[in-house]
Protein backbone atom coordinates (compact mmCIF):
# COMPACT_ATOMS: atom_id res chain seq x y z
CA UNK A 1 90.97 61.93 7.48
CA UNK A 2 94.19 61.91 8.96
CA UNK A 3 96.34 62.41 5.93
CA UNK A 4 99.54 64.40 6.59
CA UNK A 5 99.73 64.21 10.30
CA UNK A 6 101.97 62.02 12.49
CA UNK A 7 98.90 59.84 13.47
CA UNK A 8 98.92 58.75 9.70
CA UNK A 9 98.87 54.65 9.26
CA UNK A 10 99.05 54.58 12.62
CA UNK A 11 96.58 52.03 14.56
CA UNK A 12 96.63 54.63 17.92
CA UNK A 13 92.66 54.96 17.49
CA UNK A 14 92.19 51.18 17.69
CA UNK A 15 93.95 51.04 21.18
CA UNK A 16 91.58 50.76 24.91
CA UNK A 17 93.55 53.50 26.10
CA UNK A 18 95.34 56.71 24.65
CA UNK A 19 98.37 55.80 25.87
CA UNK A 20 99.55 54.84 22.12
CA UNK A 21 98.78 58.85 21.33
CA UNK A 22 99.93 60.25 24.07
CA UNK A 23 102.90 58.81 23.53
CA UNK A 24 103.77 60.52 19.89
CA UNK A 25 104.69 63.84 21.19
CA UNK A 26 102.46 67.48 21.27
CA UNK A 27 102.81 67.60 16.99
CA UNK A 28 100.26 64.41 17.39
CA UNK A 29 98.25 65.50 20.13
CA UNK A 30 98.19 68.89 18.34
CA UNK A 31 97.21 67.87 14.63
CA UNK A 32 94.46 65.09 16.10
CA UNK A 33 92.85 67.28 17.66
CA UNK A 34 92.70 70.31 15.26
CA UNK A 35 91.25 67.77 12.30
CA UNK A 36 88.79 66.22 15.14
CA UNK A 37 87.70 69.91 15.91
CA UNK A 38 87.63 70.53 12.32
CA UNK A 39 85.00 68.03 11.36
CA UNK A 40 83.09 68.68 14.73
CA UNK A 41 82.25 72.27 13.61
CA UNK A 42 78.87 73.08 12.34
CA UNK A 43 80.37 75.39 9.58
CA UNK A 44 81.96 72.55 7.86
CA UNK A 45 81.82 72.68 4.20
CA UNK A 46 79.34 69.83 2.53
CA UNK A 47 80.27 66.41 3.25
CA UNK A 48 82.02 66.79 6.07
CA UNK A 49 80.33 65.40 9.33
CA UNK A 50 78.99 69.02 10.68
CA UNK A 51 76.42 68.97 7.76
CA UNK A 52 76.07 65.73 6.52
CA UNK A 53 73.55 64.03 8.79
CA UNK A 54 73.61 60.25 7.11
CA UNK A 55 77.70 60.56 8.15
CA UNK A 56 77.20 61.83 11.87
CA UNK A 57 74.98 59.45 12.62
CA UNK A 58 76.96 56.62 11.92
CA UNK A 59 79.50 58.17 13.21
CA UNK A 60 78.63 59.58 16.59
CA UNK A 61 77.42 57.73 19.66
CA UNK A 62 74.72 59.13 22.04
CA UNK A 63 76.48 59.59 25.20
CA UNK A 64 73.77 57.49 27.24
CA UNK A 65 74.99 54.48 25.31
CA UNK A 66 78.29 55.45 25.89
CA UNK A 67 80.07 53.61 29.11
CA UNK A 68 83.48 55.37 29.86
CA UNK A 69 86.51 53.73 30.49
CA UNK A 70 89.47 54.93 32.33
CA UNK A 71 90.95 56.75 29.27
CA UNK A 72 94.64 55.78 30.61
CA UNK A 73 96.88 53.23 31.45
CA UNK A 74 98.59 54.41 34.53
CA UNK A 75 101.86 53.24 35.28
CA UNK A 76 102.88 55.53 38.43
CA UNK A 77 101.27 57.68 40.45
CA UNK A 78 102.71 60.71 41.92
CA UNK A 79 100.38 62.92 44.79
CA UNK A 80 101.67 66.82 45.41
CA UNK A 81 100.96 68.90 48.57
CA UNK A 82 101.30 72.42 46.39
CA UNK A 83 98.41 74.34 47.78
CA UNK A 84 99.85 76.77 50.10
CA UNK A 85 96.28 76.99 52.27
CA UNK A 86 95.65 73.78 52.03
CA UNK A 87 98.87 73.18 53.96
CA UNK A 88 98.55 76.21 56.29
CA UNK A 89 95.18 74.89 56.94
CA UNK A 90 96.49 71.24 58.01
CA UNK A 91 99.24 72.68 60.19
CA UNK A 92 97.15 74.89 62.25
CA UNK A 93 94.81 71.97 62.85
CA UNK A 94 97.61 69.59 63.65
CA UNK A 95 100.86 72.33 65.00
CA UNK A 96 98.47 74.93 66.89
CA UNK A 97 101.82 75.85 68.37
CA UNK A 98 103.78 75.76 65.70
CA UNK A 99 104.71 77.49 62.33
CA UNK A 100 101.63 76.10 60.09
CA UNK A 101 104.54 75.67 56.94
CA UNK A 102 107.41 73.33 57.42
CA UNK A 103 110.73 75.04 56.48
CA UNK A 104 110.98 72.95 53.06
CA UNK A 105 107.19 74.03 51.97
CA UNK A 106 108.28 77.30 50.68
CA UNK A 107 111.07 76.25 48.58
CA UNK A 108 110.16 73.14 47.09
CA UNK A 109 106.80 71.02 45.78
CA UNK A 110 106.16 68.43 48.32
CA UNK A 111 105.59 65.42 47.29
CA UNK A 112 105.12 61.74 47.74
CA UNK A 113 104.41 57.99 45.72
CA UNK A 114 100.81 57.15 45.43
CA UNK A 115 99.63 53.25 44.19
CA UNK A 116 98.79 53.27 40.49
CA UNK A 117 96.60 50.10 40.78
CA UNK A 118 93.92 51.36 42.54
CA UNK A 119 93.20 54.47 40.61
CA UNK A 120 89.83 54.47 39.48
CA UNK A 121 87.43 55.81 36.94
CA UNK A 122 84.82 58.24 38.12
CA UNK A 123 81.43 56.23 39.23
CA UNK A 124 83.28 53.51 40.82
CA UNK A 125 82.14 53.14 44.17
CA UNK A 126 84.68 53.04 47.18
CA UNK A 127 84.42 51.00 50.06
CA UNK A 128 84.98 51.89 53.37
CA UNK A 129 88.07 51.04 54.21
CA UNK A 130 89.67 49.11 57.62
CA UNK A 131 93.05 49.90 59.46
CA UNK A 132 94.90 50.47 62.31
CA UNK A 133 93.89 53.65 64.16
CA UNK A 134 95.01 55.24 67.42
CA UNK A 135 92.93 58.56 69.55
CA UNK A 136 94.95 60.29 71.14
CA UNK A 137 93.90 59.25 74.83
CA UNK A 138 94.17 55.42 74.06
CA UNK A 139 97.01 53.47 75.38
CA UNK A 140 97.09 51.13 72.07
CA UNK A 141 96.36 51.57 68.43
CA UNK A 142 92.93 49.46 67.53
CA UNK A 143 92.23 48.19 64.35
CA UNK A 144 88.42 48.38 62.34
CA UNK A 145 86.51 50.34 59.82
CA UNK A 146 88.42 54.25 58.98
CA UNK A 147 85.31 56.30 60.96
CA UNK A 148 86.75 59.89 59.21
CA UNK A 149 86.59 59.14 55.65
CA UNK A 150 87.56 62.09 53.56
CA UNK A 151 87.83 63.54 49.69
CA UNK A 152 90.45 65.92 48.41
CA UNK A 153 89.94 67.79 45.53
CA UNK A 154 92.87 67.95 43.40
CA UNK A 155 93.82 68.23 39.29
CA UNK A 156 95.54 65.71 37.67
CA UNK A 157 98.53 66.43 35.14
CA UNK A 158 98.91 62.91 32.71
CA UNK A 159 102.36 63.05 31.26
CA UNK A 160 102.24 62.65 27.31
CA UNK A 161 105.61 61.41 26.09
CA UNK A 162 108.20 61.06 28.48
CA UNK A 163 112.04 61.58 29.13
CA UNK A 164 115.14 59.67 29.38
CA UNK A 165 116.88 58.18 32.52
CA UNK A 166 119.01 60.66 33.90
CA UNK A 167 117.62 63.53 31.87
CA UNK A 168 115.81 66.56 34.26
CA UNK A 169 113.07 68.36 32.40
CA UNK A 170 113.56 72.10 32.35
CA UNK A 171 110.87 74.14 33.77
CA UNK A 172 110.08 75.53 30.78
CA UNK A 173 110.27 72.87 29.11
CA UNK A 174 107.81 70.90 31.09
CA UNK A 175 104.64 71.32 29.24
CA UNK A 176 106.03 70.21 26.41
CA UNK A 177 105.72 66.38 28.60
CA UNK A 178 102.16 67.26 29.82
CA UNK A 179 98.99 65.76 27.62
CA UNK A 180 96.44 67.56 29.34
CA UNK A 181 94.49 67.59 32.64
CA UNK A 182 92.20 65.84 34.69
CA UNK A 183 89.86 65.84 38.13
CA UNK A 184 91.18 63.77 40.76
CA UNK A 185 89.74 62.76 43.90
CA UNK A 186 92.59 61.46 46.62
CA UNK A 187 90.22 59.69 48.90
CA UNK A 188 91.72 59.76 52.19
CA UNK A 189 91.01 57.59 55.70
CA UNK A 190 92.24 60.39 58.17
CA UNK A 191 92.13 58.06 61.20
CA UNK A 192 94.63 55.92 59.37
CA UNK A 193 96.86 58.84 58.37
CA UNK A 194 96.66 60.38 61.79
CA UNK A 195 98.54 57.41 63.06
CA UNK A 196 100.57 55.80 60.73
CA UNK A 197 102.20 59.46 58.57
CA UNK A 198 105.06 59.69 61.09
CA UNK A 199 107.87 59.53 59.32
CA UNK A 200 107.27 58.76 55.63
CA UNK A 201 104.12 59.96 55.18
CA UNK A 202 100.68 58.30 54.37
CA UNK A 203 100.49 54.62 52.73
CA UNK A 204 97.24 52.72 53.69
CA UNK A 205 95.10 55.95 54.37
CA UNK A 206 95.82 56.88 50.91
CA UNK A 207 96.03 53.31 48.92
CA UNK A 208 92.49 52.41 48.28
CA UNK A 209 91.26 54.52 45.84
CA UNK A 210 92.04 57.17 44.18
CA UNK A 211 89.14 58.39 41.84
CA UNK A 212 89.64 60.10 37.75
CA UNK A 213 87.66 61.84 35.85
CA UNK A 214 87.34 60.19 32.22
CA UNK A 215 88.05 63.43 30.22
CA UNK A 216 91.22 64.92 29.78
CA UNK A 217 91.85 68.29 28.48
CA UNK A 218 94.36 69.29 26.27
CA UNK A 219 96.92 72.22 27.23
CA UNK A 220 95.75 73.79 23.98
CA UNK A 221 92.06 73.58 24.62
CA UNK A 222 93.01 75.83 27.83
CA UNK A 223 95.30 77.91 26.47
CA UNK A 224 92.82 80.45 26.56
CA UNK A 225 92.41 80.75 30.35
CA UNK A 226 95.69 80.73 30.97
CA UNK A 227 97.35 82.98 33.55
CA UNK A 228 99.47 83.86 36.58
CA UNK A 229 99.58 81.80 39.95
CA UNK A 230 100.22 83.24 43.42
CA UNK A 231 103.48 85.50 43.81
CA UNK A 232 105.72 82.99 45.24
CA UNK A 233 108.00 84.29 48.73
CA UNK A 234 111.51 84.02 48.88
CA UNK A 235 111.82 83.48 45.26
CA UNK A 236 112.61 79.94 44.17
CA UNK A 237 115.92 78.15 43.09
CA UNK A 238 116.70 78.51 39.25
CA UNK A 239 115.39 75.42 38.23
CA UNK A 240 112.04 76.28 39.51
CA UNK A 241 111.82 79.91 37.88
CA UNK A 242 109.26 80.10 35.25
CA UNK A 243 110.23 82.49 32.30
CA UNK A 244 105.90 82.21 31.37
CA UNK A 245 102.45 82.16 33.41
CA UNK A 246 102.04 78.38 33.80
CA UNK A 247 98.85 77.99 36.10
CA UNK A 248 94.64 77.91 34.38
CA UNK A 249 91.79 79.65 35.26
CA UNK A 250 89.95 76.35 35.91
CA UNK A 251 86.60 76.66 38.52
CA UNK A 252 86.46 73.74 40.70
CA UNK A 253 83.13 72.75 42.99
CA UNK A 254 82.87 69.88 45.34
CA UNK A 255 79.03 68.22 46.05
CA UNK A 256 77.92 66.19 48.24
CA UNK A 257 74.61 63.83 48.44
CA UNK A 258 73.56 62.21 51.16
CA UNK A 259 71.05 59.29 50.64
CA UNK A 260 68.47 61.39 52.46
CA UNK A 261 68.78 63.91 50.12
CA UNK A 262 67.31 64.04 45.71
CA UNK A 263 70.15 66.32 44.18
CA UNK A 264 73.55 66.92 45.10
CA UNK A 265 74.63 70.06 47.25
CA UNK A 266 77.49 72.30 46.36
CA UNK A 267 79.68 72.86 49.46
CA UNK A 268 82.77 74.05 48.50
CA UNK A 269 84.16 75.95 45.87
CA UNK A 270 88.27 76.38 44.33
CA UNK A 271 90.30 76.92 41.51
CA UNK A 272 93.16 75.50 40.04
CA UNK A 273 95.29 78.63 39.88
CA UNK A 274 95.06 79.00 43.65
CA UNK A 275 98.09 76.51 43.77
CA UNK A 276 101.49 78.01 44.88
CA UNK A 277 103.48 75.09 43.08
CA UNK A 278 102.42 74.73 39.19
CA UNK A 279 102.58 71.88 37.21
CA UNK A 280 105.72 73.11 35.10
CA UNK A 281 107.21 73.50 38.53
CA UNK A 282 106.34 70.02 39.71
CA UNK A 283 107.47 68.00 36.79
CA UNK A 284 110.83 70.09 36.72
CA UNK A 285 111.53 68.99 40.49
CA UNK A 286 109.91 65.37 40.28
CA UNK A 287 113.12 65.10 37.35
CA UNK A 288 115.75 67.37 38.48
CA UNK A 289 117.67 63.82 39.69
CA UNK A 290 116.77 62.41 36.34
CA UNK A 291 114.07 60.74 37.27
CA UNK A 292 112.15 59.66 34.51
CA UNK A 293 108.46 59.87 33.89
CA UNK A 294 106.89 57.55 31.39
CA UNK A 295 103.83 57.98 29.23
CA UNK A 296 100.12 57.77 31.55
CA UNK A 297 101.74 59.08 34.58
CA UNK A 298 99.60 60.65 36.74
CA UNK A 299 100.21 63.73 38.39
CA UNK A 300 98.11 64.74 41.29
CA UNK A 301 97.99 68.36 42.70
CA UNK A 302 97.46 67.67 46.08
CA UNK A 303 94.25 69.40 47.98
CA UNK A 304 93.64 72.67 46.28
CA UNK A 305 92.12 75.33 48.70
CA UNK A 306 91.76 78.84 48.73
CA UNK A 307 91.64 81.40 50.61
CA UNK A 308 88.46 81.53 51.98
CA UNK A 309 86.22 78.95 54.14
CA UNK A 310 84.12 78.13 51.63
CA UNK A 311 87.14 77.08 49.06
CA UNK A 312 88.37 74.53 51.12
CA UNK A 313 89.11 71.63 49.28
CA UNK A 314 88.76 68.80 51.99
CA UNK A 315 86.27 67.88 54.52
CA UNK A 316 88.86 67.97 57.30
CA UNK A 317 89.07 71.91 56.54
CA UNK A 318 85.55 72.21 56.07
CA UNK A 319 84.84 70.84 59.30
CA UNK A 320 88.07 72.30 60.88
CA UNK A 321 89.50 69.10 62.17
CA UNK A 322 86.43 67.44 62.76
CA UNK A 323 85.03 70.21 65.44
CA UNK A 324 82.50 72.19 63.08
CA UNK A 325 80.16 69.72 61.08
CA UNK A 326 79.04 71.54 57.62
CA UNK A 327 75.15 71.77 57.68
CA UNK A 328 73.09 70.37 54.32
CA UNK A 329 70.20 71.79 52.58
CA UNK A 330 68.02 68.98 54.40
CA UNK A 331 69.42 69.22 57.59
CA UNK A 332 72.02 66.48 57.37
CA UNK A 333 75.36 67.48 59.07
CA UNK A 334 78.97 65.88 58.07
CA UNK A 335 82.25 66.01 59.92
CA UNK A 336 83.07 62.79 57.55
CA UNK A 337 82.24 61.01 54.64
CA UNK A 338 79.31 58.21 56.12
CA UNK A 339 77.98 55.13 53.46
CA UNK A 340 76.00 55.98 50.99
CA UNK A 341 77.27 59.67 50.75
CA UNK A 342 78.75 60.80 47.36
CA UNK A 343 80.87 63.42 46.26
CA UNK A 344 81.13 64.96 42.59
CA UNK A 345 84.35 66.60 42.04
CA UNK A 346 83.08 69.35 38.84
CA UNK A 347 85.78 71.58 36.65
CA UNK A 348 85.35 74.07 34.11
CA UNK A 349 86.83 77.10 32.12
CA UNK A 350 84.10 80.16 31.75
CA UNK A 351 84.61 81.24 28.66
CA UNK A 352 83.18 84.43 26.57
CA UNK A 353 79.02 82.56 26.24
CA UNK A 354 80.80 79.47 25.91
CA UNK A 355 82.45 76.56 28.80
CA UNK A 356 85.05 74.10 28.85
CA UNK A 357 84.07 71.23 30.99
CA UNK A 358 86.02 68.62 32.57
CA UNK A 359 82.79 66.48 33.42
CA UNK A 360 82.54 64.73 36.84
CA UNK A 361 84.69 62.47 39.09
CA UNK A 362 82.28 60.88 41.31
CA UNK A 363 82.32 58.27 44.10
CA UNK A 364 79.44 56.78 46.41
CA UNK A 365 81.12 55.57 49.83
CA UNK A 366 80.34 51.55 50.25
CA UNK A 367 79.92 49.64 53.82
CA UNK A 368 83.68 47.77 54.47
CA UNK A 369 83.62 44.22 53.05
């Protein structure tokens, strides 16, 4: 079904990840996905799966015998900070006396190494994790269980094929690199980060889990929603200018269930094109020293808030450094994540009487071994 297209003879469909795809360039992605849609669509001329019924059901699975699998083999893992509230948010909570923004935020997309082994498939639970931590009125750090567990809602950008050593990806060039887009939950121990950030930034708050959604979503699947991002003050260097709108109109809700509670609870709401730094601009910076990204990198967002308090995309802003505990539909209050609690990261485009979804990236919080 795959005659004329680069896929052809090729054994990519036989692989347990899509790496092997992926890694054939956007003709590949493009042409797979246009014959897949092609025999998915109910006008399909006779004999083609839409109307032949013997066909579909040998060859489609119900999805509740279906158990996902992390769709990608991730080789590095590389966590933004390119919502401009989110980070105006964290440095009035943390610099009440200061300039919220650090003098680099504004003119380049923050960023730092995350740990590729212990990102996670959506439904994997996470268990509370153990470190050293230090309140402010102690005289010595202590070390036990992380007591302000956290979520961060973020999008994921997997890298398709990638480029050389030494070669920087042009800005816009950079979606030609990108295979499409995923949820992404950067579970966070704030205790742990509180202490240990100063001066490289977070390592064990941020190593334990990091949770994916098992869908990703082509660029050409959101083409449609595509549009502008924030106006971006001073103007960027050169190599960050985008010539094209480079940012999705892509609704984002965070839930939360308690165990004393029978359905989730939506608590926050976002949207992707709330970030100030867009992917294009991200990839074109994470390369501009010719660093080179390989195929199943992941590329994290970093929290994506908005501008109001219910867009927030962390529980640390939610509860505004831990003073204001959100109030649940049952009467439960949270200032942190406590066991048995999950979250469900949802994402989807609104289309004209039709929706894109990117499913759920869930996580139920575990007791520490």
């Amino acid at each position: 079904m795959f005659n004329g297209t680069e896929v052809e003879g090729t054994e990519v469909f036989h692989e347990p990840t899509l790496n092997a795809l992926m890694s054939m360039g956007r003709k590949a992605w493009k042409e797979t996905r246009l014959v897949i849609s092609r025999l998915l669509r109910q006008e399909a001329s006779n004999g083609d799966l839409g109307n032949n019924n013997d066909l579909k059901n040998m060859a489609l699975i119900s999805m509740n015998e279906v158990e996902m699998q992390l769709p990608v083999d991730i080789g590095d893992y590389t966590d933004f900070y390119s919502s401009k509230e989110h980070a105006t948010n964290v440095g009035k909570m943390f610099r009440p006396d200061g300039e919220p923004l650090l003098p680099n935020w504004l003119h380049l997309p923050v960023a730092y190494h995350g740990r590729a082994s212990s990102v996670i498939l959506s439904g994997t639970d996470i268990v509370r994790p153990k470190g050293q931590t230090k309140t402010p009125d102690a005289p010595a750090p202590s070390f036990g269980n992380s007591e302000r567990l956290d979520f961060e809602l973020e999008m994921g950008v997997l890298i398709g094929a990638g480029n050389s050593l030494g070669e920087a990806v042009s800005v816009n060039a950079a979606e030609d690199y990108v295979f499409g887009l995923a949820l992404v939950n950067d579970w966070s121990a704030r205790d742990i980060q509180t202490w240990e950030y100063q001066p490289l930034g977070p390592f064990l708050a941020k190593n334990f889990a990091t949770s994916i959604s098992p869908w990703i979503i082509t660029l050409e699947a959101l083409e449609p929603f595509r549009c502008s991002g924030p106006k971006q003050d001073p103007k960027p260097l050169e190599y960050l200018r985008n010539t094209k709108d480079s940012t999705f109109d892509i609704n984002l809700g965070i839930y939360l269930k308690t165990e004393n509670m029978d359905s989730d609870q939506l608590i926050s709401s976002s949207n992707y094109n709330y970030l100030y730094w867009n992917m294009s601009q991200q990839i074109a910076h994470h390369t501009i020293t010719g660093c080179n990204l390989r195929t199943g990198d992941l590329l994290a967002s970093g929290t994506i808030s908005g501008p109001g308090k219910d867009n927030r995309g962390s529980m640390l802003e939610l509860s505004w450094l831990w003073t204001k505990p959100i109030k649940l539909s049952n009467g439960d209050e949270r200032k942190s994540l406590e066991d048995g609690d999950t979250v469900t990261l949802r994402g989807w485009c609104q289309g004209d009487g039709y929706r894109i979804g990117f499913g759920d990236c869930s996580g139920t919080i575990l007791p520490p071994n």
